[in-house]
PDB file of N, CA and C in Angstrom:
ATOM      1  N   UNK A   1       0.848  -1.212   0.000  1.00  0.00           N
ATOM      2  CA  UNK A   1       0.000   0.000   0.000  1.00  0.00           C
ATOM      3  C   UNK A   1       0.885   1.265   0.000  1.00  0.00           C
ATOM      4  N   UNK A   2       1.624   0.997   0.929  1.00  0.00           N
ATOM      5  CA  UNK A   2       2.686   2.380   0.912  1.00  0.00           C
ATOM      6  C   UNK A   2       3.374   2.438  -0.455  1.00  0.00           C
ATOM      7  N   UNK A   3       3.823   1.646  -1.099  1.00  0.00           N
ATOM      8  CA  UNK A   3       4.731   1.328  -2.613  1.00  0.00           C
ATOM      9  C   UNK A   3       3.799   2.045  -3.316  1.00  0.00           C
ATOM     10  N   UNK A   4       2.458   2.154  -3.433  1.00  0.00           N
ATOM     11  CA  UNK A   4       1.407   2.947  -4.366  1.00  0.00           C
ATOM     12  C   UNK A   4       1.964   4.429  -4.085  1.00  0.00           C
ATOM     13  N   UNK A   5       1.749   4.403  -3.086  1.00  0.00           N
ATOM     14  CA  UNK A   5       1.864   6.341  -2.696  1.00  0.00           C
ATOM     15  C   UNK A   5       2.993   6.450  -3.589  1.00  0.00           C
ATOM     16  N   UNK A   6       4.131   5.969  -2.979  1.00  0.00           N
ATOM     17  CA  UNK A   6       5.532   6.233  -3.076  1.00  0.00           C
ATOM     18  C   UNK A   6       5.858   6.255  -4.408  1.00  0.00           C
ATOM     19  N   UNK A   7       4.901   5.302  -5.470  1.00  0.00           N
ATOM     20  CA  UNK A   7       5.260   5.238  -6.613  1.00  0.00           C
ATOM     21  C   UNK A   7       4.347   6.582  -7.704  1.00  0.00           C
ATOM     22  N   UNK A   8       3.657   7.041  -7.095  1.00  0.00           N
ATOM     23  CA  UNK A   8       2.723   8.183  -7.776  1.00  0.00           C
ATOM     24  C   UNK A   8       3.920   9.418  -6.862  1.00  0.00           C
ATOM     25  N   UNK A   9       4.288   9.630  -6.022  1.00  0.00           N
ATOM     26  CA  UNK A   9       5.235  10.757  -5.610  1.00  0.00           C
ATOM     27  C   UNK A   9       6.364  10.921  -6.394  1.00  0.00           C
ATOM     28  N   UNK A  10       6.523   9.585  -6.561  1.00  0.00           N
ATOM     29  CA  UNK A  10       8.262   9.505  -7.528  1.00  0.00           C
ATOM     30  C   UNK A  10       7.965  10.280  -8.810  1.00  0.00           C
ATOM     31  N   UNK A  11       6.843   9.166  -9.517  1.00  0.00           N
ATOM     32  CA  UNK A  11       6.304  10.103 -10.916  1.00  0.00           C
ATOM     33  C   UNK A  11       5.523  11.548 -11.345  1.00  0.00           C
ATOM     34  N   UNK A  12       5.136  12.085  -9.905  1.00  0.00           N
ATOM     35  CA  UNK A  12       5.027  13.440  -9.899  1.00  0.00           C
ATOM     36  C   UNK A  12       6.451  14.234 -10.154  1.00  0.00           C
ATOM     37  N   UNK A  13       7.271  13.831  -9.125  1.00  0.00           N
ATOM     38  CA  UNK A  13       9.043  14.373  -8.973  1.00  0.00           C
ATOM     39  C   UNK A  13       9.698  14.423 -10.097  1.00  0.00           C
ATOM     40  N   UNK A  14       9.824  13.494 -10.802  1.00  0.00           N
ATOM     41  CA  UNK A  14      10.037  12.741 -12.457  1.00  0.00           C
ATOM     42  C   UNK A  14       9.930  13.906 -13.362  1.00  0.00           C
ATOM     43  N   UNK A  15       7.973  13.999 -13.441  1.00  0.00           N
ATOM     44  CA  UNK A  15       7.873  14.970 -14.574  1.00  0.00           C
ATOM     45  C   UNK A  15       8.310  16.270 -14.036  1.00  0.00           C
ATOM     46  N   UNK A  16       7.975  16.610 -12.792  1.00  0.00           N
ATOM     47  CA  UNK A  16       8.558  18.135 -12.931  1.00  0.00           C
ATOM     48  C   UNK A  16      10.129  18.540 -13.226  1.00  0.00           C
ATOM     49  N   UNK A  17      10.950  17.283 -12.875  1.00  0.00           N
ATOM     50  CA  UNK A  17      11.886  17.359 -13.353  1.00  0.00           C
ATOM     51  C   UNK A  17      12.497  17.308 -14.918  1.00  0.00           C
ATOM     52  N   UNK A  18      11.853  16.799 -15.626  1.00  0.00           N
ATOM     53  CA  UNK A  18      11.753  16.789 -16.767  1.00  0.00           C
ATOM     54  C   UNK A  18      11.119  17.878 -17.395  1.00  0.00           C
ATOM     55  N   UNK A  19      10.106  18.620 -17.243  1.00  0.00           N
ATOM     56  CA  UNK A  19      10.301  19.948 -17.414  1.00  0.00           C
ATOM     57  C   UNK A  19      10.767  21.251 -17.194  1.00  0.00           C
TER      58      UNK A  19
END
């Protein structure tokens, strides 16, 4: 359950980094 969060936080972090 925690791996869900953690994995939608990462891919928020991701794109803003990528833009």
């Amino acid at each position: 359950m925690s791996s869900k969060k953690n994995y939608y936080k990462e891919k928020l972090m991701r794109r803003k980094e990528e833009k």
